[in-house]
N, C-alpha and C. Protein backbone atom coordinates (compact mmCIF):
# COMPACT_ATOMS: atom_id res chain seq x y z
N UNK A 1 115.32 110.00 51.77
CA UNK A 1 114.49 109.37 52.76
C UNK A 1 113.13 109.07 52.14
N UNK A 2 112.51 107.94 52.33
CA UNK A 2 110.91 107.51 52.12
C UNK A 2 110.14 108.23 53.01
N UNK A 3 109.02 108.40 52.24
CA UNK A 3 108.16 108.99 52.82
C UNK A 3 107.24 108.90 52.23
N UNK A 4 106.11 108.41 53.51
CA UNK A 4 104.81 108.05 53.11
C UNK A 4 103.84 108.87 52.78
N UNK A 5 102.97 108.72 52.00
CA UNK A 5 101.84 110.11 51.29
C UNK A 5 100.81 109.39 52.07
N UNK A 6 100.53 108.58 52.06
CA UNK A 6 99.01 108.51 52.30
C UNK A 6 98.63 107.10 52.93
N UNK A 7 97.53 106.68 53.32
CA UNK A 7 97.08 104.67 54.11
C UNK A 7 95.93 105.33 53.83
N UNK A 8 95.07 104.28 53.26
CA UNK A 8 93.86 103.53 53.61
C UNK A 8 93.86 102.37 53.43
N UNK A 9 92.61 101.65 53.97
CA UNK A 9 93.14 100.25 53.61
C UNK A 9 93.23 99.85 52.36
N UNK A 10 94.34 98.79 52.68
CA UNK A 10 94.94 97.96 51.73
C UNK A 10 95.09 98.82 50.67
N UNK A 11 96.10 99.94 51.47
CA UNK A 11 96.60 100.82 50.08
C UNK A 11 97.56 101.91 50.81
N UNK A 12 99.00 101.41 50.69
CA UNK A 12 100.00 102.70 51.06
C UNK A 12 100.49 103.12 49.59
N UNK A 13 100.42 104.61 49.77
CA UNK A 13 101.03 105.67 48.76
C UNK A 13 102.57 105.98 49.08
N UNK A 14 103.40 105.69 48.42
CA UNK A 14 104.56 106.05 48.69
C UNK A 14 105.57 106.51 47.15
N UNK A 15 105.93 107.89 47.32
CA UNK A 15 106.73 108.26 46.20
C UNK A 15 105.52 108.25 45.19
N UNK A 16 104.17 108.29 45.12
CA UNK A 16 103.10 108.49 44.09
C UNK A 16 103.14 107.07 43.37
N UNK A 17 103.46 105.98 44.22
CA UNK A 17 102.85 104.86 43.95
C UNK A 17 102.27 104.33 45.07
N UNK A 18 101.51 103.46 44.22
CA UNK A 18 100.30 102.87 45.07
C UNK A 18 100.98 101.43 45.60
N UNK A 19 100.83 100.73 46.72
CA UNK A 19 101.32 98.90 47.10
C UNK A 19 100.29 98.83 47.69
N UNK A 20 99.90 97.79 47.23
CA UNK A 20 98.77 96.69 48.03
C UNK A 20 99.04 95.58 48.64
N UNK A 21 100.76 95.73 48.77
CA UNK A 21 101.19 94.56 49.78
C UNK A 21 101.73 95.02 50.75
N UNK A 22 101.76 93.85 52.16
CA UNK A 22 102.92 94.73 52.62
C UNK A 22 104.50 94.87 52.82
N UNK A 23 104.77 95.91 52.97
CA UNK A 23 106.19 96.00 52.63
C UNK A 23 106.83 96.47 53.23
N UNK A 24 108.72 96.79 53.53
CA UNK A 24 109.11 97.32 54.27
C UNK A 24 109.86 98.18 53.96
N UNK A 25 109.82 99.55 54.46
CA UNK A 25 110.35 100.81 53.97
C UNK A 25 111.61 101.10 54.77
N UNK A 26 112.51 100.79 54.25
CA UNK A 26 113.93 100.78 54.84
C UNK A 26 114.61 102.73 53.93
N UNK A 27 115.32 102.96 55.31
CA UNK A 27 115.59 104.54 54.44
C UNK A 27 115.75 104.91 53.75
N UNK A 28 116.43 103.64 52.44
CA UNK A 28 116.93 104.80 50.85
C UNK A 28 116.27 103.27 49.80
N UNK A 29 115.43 102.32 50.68
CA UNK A 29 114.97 101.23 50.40
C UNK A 29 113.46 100.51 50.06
N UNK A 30 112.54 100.22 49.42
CA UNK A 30 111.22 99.30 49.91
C UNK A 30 111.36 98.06 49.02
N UNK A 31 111.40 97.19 50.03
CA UNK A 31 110.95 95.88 50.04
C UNK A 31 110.11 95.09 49.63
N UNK A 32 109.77 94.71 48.22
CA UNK A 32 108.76 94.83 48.45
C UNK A 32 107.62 93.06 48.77
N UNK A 33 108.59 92.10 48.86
CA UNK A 33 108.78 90.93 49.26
C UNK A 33 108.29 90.60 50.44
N UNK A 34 107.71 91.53 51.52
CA UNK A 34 107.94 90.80 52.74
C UNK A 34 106.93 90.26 52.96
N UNK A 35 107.59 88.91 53.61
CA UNK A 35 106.14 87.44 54.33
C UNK A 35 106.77 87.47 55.42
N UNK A 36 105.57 87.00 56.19
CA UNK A 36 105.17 86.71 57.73
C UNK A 36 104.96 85.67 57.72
N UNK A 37 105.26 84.14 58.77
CA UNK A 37 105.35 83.16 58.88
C UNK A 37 103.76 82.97 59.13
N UNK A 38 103.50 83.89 59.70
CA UNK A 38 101.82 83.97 60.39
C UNK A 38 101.48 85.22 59.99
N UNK A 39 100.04 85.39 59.13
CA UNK A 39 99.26 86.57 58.49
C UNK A 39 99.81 87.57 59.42
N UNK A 40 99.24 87.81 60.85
CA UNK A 40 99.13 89.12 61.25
C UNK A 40 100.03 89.07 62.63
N UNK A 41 101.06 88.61 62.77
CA UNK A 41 101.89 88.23 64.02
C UNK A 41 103.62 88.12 63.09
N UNK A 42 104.21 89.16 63.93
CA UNK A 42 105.65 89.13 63.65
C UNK A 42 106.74 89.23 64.18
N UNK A 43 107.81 87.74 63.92
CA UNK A 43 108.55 87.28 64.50
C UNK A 43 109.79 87.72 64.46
N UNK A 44 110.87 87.42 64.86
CA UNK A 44 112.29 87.93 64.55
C UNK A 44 112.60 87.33 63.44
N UNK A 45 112.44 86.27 63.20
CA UNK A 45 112.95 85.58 61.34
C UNK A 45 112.25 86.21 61.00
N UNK A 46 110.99 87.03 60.77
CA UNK A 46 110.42 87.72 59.67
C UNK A 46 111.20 89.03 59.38
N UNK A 47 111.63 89.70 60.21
CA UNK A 47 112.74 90.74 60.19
C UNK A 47 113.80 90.49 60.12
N UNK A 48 114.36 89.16 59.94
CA UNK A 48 116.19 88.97 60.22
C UNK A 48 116.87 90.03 59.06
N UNK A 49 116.55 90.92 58.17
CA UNK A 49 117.10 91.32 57.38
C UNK A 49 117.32 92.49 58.10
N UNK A 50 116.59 93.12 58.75
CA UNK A 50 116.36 94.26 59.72
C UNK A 50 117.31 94.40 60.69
N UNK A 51 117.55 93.05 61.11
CA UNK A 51 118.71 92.68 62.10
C UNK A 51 120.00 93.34 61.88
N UNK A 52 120.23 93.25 60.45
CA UNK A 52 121.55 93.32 59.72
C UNK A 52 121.96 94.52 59.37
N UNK A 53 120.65 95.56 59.51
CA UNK A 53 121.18 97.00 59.41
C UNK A 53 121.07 97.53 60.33
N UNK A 54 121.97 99.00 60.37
CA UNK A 54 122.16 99.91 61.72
C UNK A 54 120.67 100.49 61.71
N UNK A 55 119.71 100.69 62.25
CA UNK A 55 118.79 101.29 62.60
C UNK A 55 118.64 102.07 63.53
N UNK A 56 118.14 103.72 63.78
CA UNK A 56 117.85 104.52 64.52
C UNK A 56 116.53 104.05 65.19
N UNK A 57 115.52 103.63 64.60
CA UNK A 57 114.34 103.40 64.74
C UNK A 57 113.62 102.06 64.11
N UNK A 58 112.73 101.72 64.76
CA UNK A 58 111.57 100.23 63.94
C UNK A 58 110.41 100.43 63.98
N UNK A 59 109.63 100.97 63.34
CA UNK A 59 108.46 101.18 63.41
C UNK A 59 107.34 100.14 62.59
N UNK A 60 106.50 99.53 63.28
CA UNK A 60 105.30 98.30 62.44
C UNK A 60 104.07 99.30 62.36
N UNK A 61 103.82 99.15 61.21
CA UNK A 61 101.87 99.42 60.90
C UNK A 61 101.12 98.69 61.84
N UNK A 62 100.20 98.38 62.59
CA UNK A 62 99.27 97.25 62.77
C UNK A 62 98.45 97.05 62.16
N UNK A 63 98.39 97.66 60.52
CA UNK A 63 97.40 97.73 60.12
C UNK A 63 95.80 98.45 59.74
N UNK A 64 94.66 98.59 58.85
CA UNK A 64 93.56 99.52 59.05
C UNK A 64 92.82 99.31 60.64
N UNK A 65 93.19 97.93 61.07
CA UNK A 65 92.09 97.77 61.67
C UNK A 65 92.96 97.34 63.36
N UNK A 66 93.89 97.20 62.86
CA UNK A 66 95.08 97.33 64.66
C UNK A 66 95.37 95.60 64.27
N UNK A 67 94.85 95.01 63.61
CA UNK A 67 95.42 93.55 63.41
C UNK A 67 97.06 92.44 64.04
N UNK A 68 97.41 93.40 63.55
CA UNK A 68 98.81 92.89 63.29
C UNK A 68 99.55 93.31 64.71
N UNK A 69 99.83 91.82 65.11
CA UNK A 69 101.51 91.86 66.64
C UNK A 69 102.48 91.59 66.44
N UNK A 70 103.44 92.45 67.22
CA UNK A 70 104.82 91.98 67.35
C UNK A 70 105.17 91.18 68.75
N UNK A 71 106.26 90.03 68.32
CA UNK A 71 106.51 89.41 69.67
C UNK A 71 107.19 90.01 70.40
N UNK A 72 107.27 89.60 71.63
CA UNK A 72 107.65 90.27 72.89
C UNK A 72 109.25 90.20 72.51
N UNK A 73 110.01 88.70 71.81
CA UNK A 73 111.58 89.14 71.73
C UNK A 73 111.67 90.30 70.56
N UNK A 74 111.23 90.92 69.86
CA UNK A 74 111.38 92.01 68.97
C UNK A 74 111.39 93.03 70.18
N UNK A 75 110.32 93.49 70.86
CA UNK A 75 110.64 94.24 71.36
C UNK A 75 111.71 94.50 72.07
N UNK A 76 112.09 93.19 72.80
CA UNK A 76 113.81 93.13 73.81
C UNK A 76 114.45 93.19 72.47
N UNK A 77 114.33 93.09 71.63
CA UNK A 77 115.65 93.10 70.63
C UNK A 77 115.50 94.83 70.48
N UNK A 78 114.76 95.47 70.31
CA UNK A 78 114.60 97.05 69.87
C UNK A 78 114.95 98.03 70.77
């Protein structure tokens, strides 16, 4: 399982490395590719990969500063 060490901004620690992008931490997985159609707003095509696996849980950062939304069909999809 991943597991996160540490956030500040524009800086997650994970496994004693540093990313300055953002990324998505899938359970035995990170991503480290992921774009948003729109900077700080996220859609279901930005997750369609997410779609495709069994998930217990979905959890989004919003970010240092609370920035970042999810649309309302993500949530009916979750």
């Amino acid at each position: 399982m991943i597991k996160i060490e540490s956030y500040s901004f524009g800086n997650l620690t994970v496994a004693k490395k540093i990313y300055k992008n953002d990324v998505l931490l899938l359970p035995d997985d990170i991503v480290l590719s992921w774009q948003r159609q729109k900077s700080h707003f996220v859609i279901m095509k930005d997750i369609k990969k997410l779609t495709e696996i069994e998930l217990d849980h979905l959890i989004f950062g919003t970010g240092f500063y609370g920035l970042m939304k999810i649309d309302e069909e993500i949530a009916l999809f979750c």
